[in-house]
Protein backbone atom coordinates (compact mmCIF):
# COMPACT_ATOMS: atom_id res chain seq x y z
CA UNK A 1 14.10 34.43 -5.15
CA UNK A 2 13.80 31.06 -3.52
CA UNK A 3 16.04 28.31 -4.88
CA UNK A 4 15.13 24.57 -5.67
CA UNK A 5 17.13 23.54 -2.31
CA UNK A 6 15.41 25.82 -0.15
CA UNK A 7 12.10 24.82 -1.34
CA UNK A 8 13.16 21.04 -1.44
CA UNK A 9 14.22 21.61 2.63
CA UNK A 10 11.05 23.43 3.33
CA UNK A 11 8.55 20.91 2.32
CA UNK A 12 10.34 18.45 4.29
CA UNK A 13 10.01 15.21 2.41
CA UNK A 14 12.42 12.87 1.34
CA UNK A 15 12.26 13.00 -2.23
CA UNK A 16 15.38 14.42 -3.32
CA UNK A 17 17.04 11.23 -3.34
CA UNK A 18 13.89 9.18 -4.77
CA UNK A 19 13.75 12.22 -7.72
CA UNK A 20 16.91 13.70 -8.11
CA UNK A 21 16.50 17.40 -9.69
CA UNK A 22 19.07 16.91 -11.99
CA UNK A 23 16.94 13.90 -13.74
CA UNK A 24 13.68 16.18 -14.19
CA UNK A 25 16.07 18.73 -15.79
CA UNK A 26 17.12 16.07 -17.97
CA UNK A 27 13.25 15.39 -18.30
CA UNK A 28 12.80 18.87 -19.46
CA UNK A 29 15.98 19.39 -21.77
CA UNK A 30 14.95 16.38 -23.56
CA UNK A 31 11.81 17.96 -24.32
CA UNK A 32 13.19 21.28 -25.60
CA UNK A 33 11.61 23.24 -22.65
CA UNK A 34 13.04 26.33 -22.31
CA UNK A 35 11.92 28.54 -19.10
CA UNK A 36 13.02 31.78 -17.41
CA UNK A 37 14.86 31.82 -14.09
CA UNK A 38 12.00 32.36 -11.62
CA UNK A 39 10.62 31.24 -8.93
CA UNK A 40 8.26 28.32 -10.25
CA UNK A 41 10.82 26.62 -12.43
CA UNK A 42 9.90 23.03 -13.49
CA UNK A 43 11.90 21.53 -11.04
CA UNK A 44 10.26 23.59 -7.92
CA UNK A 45 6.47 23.13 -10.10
CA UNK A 46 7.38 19.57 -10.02
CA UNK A 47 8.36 19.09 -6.63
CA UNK A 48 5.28 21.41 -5.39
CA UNK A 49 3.19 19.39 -7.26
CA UNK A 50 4.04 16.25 -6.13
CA UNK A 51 3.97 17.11 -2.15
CA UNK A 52 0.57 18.86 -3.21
CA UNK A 53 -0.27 15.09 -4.31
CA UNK A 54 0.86 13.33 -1.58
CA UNK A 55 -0.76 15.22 1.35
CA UNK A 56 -4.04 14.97 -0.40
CA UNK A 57 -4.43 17.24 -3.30
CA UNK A 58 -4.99 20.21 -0.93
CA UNK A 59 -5.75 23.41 -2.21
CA UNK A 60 -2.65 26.24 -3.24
CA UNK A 61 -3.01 27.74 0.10
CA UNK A 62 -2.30 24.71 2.01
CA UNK A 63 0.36 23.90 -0.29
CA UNK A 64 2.36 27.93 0.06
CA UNK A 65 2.48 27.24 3.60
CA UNK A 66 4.20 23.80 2.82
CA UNK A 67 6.43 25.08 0.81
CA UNK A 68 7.76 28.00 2.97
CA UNK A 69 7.47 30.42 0.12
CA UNK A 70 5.00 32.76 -1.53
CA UNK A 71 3.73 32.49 -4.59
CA UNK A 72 0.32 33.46 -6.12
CA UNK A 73 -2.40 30.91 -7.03
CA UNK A 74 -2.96 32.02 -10.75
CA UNK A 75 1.35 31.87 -11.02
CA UNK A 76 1.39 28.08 -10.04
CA UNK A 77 -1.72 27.06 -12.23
CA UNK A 78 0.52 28.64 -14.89
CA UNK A 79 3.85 27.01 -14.32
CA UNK A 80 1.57 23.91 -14.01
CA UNK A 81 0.37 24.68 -17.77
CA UNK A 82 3.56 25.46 -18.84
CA UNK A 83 4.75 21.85 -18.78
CA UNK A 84 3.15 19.85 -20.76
CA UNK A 85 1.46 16.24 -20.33
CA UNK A 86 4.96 14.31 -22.36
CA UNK A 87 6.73 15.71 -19.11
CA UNK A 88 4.72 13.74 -17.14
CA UNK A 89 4.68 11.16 -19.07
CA UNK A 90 8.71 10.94 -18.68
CA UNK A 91 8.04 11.19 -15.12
CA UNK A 92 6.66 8.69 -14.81
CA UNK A 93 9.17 6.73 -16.63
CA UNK A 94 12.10 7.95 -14.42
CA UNK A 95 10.59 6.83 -11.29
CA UNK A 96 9.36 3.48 -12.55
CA UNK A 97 12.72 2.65 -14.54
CA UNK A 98 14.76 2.73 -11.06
CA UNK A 99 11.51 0.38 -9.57
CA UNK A 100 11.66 -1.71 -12.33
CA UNK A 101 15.40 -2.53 -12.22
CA UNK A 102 15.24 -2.97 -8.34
CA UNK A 103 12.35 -5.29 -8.66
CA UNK A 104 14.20 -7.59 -11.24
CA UNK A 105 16.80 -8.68 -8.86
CA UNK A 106 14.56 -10.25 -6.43
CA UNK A 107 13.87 -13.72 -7.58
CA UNK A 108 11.30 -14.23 -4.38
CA UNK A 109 9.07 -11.96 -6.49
CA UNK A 110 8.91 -15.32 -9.46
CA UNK A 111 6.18 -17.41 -9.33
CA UNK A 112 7.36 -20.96 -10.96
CA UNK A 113 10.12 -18.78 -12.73
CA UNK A 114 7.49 -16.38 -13.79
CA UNK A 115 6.84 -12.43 -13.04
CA UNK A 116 3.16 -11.40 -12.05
CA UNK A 117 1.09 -9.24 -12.95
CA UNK A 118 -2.74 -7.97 -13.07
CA UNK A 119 -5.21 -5.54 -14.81
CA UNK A 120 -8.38 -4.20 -13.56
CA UNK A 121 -10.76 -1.04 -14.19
CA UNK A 122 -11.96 1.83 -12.29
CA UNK A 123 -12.73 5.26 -12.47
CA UNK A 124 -12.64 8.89 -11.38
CA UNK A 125 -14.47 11.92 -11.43
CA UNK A 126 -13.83 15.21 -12.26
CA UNK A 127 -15.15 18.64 -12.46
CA UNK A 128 -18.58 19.55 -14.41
CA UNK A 129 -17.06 21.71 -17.04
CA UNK A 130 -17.81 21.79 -20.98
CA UNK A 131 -14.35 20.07 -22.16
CA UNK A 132 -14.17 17.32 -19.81
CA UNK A 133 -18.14 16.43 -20.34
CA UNK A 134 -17.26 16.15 -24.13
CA UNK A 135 -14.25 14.23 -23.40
CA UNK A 136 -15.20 11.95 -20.71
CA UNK A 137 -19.06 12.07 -20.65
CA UNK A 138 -21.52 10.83 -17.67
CA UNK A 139 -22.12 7.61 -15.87
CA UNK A 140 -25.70 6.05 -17.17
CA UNK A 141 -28.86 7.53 -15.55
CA UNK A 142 -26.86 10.70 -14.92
CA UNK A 143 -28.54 14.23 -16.89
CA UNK A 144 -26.53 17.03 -17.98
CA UNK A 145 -26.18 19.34 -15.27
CA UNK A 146 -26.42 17.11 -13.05
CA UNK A 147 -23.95 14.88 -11.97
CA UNK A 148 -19.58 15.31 -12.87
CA UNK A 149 -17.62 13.79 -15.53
CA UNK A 150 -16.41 10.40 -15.04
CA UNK A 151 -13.42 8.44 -16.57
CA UNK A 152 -13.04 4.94 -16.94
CA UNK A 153 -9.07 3.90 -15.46
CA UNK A 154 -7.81 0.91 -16.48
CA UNK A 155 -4.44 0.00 -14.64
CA UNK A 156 -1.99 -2.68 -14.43
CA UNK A 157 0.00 -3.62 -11.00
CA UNK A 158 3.27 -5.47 -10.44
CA UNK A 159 1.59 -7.83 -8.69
CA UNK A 160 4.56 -8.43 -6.59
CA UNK A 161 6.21 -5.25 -5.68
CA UNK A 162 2.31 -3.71 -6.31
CA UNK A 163 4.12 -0.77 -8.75
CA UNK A 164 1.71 0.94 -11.22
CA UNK A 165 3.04 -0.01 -14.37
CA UNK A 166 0.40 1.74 -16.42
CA UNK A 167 -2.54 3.76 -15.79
CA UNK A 168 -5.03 4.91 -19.08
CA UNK A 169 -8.16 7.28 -18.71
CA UNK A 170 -10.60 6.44 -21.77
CA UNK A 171 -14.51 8.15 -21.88
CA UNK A 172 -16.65 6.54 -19.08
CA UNK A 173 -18.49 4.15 -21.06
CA UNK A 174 -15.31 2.11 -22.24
CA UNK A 175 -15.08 -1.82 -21.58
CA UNK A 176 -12.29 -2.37 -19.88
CA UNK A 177 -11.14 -4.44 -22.90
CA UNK A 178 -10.83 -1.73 -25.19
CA UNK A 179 -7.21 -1.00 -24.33
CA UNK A 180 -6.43 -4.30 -22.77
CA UNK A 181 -3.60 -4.82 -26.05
CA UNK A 182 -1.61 -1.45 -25.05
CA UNK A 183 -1.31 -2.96 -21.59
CA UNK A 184 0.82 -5.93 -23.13
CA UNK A 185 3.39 -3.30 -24.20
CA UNK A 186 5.33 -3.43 -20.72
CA UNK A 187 5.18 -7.69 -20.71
CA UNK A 188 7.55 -10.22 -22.26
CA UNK A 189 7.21 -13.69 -23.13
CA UNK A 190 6.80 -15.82 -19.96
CA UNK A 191 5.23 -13.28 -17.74
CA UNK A 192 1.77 -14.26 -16.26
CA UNK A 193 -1.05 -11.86 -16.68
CA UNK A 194 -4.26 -11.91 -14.00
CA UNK A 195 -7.57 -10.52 -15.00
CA UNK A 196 -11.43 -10.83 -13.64
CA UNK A 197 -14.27 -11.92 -16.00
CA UNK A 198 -13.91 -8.88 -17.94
CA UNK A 199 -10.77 -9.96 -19.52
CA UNK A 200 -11.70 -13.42 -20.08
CA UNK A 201 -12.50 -13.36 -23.91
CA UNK A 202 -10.77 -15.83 -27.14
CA UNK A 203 -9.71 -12.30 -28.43
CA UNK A 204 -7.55 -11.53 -25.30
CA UNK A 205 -6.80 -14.77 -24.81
CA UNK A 206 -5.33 -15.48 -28.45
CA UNK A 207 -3.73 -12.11 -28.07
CA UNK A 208 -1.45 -13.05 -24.93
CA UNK A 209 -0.10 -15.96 -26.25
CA UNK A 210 0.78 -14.68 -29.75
CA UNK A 211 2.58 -12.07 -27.21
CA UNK A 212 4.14 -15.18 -25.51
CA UNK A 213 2.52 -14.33 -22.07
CA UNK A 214 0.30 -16.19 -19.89
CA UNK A 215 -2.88 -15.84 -19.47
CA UNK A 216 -4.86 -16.55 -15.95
CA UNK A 217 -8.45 -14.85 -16.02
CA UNK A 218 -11.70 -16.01 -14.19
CA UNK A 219 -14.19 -17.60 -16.95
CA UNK A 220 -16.98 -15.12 -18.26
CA UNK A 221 -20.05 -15.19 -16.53
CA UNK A 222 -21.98 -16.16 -19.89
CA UNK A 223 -19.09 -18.64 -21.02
CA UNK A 224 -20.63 -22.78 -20.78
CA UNK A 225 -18.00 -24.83 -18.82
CA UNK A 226 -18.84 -28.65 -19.02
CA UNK A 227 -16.17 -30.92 -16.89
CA UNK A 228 -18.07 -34.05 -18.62
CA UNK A 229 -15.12 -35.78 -20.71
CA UNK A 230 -16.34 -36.27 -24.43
CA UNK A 231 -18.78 -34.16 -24.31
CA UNK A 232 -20.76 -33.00 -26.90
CA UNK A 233 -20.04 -29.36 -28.08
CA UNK A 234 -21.18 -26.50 -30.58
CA UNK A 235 -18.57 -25.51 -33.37
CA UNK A 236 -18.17 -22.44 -34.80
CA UNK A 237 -21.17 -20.75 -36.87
CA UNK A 238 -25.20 -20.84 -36.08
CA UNK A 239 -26.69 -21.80 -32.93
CA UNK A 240 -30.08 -23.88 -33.12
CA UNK A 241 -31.97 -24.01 -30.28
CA UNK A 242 -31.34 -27.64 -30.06
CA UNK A 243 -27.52 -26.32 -28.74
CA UNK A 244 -28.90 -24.05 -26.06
CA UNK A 245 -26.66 -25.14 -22.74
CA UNK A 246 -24.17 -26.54 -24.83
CA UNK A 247 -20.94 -25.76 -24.70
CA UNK A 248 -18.32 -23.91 -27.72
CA UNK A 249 -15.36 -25.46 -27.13
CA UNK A 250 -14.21 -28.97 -27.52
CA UNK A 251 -13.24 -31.40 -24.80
CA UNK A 252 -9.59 -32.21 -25.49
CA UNK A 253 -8.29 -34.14 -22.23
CA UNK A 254 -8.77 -34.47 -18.57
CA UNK A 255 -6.20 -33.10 -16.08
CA UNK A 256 -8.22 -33.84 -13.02
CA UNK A 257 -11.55 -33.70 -11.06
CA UNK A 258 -13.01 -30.39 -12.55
CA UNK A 259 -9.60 -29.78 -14.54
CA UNK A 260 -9.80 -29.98 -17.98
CA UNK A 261 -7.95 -29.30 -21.75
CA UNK A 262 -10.31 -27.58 -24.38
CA UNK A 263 -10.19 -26.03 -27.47
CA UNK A 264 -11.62 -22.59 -28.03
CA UNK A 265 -12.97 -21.95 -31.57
CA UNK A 266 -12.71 -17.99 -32.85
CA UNK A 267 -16.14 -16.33 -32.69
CA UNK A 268 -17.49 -15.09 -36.29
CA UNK A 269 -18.27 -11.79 -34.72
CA UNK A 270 -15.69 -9.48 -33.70
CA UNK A 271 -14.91 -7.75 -30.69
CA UNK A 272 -15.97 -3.61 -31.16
CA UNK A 273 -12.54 -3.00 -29.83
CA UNK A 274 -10.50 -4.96 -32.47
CA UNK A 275 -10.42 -3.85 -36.11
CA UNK A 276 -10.73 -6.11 -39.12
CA UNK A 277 -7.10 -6.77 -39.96
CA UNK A 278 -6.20 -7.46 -36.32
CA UNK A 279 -9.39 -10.18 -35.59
CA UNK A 280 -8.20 -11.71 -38.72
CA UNK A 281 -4.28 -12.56 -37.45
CA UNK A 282 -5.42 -14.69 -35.02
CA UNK A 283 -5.90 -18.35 -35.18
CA UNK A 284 -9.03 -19.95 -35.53
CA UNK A 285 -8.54 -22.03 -32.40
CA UNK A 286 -6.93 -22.16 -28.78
CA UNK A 287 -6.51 -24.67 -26.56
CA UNK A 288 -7.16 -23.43 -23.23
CA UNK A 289 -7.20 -25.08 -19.64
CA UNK A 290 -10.41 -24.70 -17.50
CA UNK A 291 -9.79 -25.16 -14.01
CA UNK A 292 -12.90 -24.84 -10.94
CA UNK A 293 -12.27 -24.81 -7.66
CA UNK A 294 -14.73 -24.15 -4.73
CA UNK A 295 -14.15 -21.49 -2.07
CA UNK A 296 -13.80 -22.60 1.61
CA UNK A 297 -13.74 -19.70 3.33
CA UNK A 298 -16.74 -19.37 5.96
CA UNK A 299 -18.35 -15.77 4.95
CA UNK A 300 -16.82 -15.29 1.67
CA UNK A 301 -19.42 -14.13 -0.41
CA UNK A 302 -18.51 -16.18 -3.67
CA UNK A 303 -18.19 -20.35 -3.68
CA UNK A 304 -17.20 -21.16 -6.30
CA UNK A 305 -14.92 -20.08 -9.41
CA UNK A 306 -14.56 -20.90 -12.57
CA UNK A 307 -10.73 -20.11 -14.18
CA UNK A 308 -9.57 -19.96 -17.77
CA UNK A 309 -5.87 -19.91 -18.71
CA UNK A 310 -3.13 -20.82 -21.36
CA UNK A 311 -0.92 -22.65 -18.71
CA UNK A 312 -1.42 -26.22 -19.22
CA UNK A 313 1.09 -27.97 -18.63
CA UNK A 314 -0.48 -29.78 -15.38
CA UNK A 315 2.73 -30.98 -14.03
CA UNK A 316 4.06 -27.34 -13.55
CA UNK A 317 1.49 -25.87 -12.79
CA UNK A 318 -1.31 -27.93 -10.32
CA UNK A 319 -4.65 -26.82 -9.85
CA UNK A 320 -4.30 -25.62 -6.35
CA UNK A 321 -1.46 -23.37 -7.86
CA UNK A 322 -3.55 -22.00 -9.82
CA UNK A 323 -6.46 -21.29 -7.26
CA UNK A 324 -3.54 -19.99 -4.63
CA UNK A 325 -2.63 -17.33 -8.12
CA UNK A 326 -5.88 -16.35 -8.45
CA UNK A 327 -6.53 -15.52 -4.88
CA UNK A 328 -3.29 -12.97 -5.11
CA UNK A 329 -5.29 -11.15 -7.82
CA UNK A 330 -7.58 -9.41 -4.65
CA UNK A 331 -4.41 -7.31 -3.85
CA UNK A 332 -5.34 -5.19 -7.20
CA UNK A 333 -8.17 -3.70 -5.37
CA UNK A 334 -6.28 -3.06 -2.36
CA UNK A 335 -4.03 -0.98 -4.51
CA UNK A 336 -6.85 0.77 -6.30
CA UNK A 337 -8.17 1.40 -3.08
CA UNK A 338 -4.91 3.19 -1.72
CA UNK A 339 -4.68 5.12 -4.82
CA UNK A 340 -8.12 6.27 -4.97
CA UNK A 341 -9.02 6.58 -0.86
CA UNK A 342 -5.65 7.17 0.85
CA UNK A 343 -4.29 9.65 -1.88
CA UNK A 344 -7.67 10.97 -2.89
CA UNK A 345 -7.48 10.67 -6.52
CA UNK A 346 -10.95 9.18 -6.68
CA UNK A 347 -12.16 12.93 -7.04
CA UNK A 348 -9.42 15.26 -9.42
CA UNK A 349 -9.70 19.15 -9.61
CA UNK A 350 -8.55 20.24 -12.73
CA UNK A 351 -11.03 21.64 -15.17
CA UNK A 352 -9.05 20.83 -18.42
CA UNK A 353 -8.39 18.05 -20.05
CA UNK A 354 -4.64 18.18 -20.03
CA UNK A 355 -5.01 19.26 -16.26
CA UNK A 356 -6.60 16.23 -15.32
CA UNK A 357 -3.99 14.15 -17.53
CA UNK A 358 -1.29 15.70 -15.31
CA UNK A 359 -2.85 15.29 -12.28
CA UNK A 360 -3.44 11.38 -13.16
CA UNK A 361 0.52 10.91 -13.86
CA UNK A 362 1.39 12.73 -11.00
CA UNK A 363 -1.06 9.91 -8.75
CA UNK A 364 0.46 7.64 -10.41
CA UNK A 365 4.03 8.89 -9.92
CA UNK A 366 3.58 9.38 -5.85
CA UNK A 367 1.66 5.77 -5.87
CA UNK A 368 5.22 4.65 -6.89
CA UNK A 369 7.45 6.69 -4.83
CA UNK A 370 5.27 5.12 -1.73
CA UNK A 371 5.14 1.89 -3.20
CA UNK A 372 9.60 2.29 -3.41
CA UNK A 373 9.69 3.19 0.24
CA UNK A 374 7.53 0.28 1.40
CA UNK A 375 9.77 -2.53 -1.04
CA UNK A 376 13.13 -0.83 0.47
CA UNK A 377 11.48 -1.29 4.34
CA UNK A 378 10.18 -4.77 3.50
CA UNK A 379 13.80 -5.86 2.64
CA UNK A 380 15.58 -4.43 5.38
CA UNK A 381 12.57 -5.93 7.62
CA UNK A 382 12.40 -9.23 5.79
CA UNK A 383 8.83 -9.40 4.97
CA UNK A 384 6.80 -9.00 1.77
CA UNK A 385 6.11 -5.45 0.56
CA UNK A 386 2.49 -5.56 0.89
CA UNK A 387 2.75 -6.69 4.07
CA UNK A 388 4.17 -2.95 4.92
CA UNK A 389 1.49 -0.22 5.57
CA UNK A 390 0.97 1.86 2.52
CA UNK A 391 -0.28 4.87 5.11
CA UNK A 392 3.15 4.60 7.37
CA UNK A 393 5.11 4.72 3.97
CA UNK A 394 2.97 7.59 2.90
CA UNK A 395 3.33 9.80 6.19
CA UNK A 396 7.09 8.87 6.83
CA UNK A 397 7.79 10.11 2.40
CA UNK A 398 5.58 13.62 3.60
CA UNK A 399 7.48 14.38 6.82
CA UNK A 400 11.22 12.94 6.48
CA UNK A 401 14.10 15.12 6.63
CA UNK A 402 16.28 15.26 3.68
CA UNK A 403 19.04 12.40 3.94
CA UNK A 404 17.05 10.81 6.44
CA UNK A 405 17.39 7.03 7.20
CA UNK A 406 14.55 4.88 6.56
CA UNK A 407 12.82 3.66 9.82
CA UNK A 408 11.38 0.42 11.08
CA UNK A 409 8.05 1.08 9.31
CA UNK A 410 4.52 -0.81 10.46
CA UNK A 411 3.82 -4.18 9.35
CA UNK A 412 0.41 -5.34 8.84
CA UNK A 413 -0.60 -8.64 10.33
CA UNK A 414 -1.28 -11.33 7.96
CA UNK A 415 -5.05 -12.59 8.51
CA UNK A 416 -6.23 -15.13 6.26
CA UNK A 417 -9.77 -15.86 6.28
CA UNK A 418 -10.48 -12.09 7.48
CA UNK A 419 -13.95 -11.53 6.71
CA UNK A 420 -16.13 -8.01 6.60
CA UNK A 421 -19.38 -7.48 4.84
CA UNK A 422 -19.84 -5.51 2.21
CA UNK A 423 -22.10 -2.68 3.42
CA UNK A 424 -21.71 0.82 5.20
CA UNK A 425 -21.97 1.54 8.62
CA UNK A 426 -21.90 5.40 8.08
CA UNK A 427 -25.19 6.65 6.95
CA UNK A 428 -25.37 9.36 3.96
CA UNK A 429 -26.92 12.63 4.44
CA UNK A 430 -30.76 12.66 3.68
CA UNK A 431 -30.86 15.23 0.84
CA UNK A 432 -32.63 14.60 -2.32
CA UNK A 433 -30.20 14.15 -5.78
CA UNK A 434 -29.79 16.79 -8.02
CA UNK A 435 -31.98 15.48 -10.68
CA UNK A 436 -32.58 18.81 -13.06
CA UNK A 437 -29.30 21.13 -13.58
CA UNK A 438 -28.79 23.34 -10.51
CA UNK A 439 -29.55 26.88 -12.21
CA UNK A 440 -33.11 25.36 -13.13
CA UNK A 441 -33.93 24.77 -10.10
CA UNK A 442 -32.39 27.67 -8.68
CA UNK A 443 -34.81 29.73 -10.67
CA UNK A 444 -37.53 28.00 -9.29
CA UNK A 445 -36.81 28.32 -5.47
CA UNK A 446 -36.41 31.91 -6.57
CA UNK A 447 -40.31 32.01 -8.15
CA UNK A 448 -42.05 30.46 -4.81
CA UNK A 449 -43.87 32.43 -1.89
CA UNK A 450 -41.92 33.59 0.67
CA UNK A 451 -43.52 31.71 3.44
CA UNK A 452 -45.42 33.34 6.06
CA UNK A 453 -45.89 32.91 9.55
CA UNK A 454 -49.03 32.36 11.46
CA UNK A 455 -49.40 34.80 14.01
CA UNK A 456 -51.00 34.16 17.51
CA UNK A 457 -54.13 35.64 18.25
């Protein structure tokens, strides 16, 4: 029977030290998991599962021959199900406790005394199976049959560091508000939280600063934002059509050329995501600091911006600050984009509901184990972490000897002003989409002619 060290030295990667085994026994213990001695233990599932993960979810044979032992495909899908998704959970906890306590000490990471951070959405897909239609459902314009389950991922980044603080799969057709509050959970008064449009509402708003955290989000695109000081204004209650184009908040006070105080009034309807008794804590009014700033940046594809947020004290915090802030926010969909293209979790495999659950927290999990590596190299190299390439961290975690020192690792050139278009070069295959379910159609190829060949006289 193989033991944990020989399959830890097999699969070659340096995550002994990063994961000890004696803390995912703890993990376990705590849990009141009790297992037989054999060979897929949940420290060995664990650790197979995780290099499975980071060398891009291949499939069980792939991962035997990393692992330098032999086991059966239906005997690791088991020891897989044997642990359940609260393991992972804790997982993820015990790698991002360590993070989070390394990250603290490094005051370069404060903005204006402040730590940053961001939320976005996304998604994944998923196999077309029964439970995970029900549970996750289809994109719009997608017929059952004919297309794969897709959840909607909302995530929040140490903007800093760039750790994965939280990740939460809800059905596909969730606004990315909908769970915005459970993201607060991990803040504390004085942090700074970034958002796009979709988190700019009074709800969220009056949410963060009851919470004691600041709020920076770009203005909704159906939000009126007048710079004109004493402006006119609609209060709260029925719109005529004599107030179309006007603004709902108040002018309060100028700050500066397109920099303004205002005070946002609380809707009368309330938010689908919010229940009674919450929408009814909040205060009927806000004041709020609008900020606009145009973009300079030959080839960027948006000029100007519009920002809303509860730091107002102009002094502090200048209006070029905040534009500078803002502009950090675009490293949320570089990490998106490492977690769903250079990992591969844009597509999962599991065809259960728990499955894909644990195959989520383990992403997340080997996000932050690569995401460690490249804030230890950017220390000992003396440059920011994002500066480090994610893929160098990734291949040097997959293919380190145990005990191994960390290495000068690649540093990415800083390139301001880099501009690409957004369009494809590589052309998709000509075949028609699946528009009916695959076993109708099937039937139907079945039913034609054979065709017949013309034969020459």
């Amino acid at each position: 029977m193989p033991t944990m060290t020989h399959v830890v030295r097999n699969l070659k990667a340096n995550v002994e030290e990063l994961l000890p085994p004696n803390r995912l026994l703890r993990l376990a213990a705590d849990l009141g998991l009790s297992f037989r001695q054999r060979s897929l233990t949940p420290v060995v599932t664990s650790y197979l599962f995780l290099q499975q993960v980071l060398h891009g979810n291949p499939a069980v044979g792939e991962l035997r021959r990393l692992a330098g032992f032999d086991f059966t495909d239906s005997a690791y899908c088991q020891a897989r199900q044997r642990l359940p998704v609260a393991f992972f959970h804790r997982l993820h906890q015990a790698v991002l406790g360590p993070c989070r306590a390394q990250a603290g000490r490094n005051d370069d990471a404060l903005w204006h005394g402040h730590r940053l951070f961001a939320l976005d959405g996304s998604s994944f897909s998923m196999p077309d199976t029964p439970e995970l239609r029900q549970q996750f459902g289809y994109p719009p314009g997608q017929a059952e049959g004919c297309g794969f389950p897709t959840a909607h991922l909302l995530v929040q980044f140490d903007l800093h560091h760039g750790y994965l603080l939280r990740a939460l799969a809800s059905p596909c057709r969730t606004h990315d508000m909908a769970h915005a509050a459970v993201m607060h959970k991990d803040l504390r008064p004085g942090d700074v939280l970034l958002g796009d449009r979709a988190f700019c509402s009074y709800a969220h708003l009056a949410l963060c600063q009851r919470r004691g955290v600041y709020g920076l989000f770009r203005a909704h695109q159906r939000l009126i934002v007048s710079f004109v000081p004493g402006r006119r204004h609609v209060g709260p209650g029925k719109v005529g059509p004599q107030d179309a184009g006007l603004p709902r908040s108040r002018w309060l006070k100028r700050l500066g050329k397109h920099d303004q105080l205002v005070e946002y009034f609380k809707p009368k309807e309330r938010p689908q995501w919010m229940s009674a008794e919450e929408y009814a804590a909040l205060p009927e009014s806000l004041v709020v600091r609008e900020v606009r700033f145009r973009v300079r940046v030959p080839g960027c594809r948006t000029k100007e911006v519009t920002l809303v947020t509860t730091l107002t004290d102009a002094k502090r915090y200048s209006a070029r600050a905040l534009a500078r802030l803002y502009a950090k926010r675009w490293q949320v969909e570089v990490n998106l984009r490492h977690l769903k293209q250079t990992l591969k979790m844009d597509v999962l495999r599991c065809a259960t509901f728990p499955g894909v659950m644990k195959e989520l927290l383990m992403f997340v999990v080997a996000y932050n184990l690569v995401r460690r590596v490249m804030v230890e190299a950017g220390q000992r190299q003396q440059v920011e972490p994002n500066r480090i390439s994610f893929v160098d961290a990734l291949r040097w975690l997959r293919h380190a000897e145990p005990g191994e020192e960390l290495p000068r690792l690649k540093v990415n050139p800083d390139r301001p002003g880099r501009v690409e278009p957004r369009a494809r070069k590589r052309r998709p295959k000509s075949y028609k989409l699946l528009n009916r379910p695959r076993a109708a159609l099937r039937q139907e190829a079945l039913k034609e002619p054979p065709a017949t060949k013309e034969l020459a006289a």
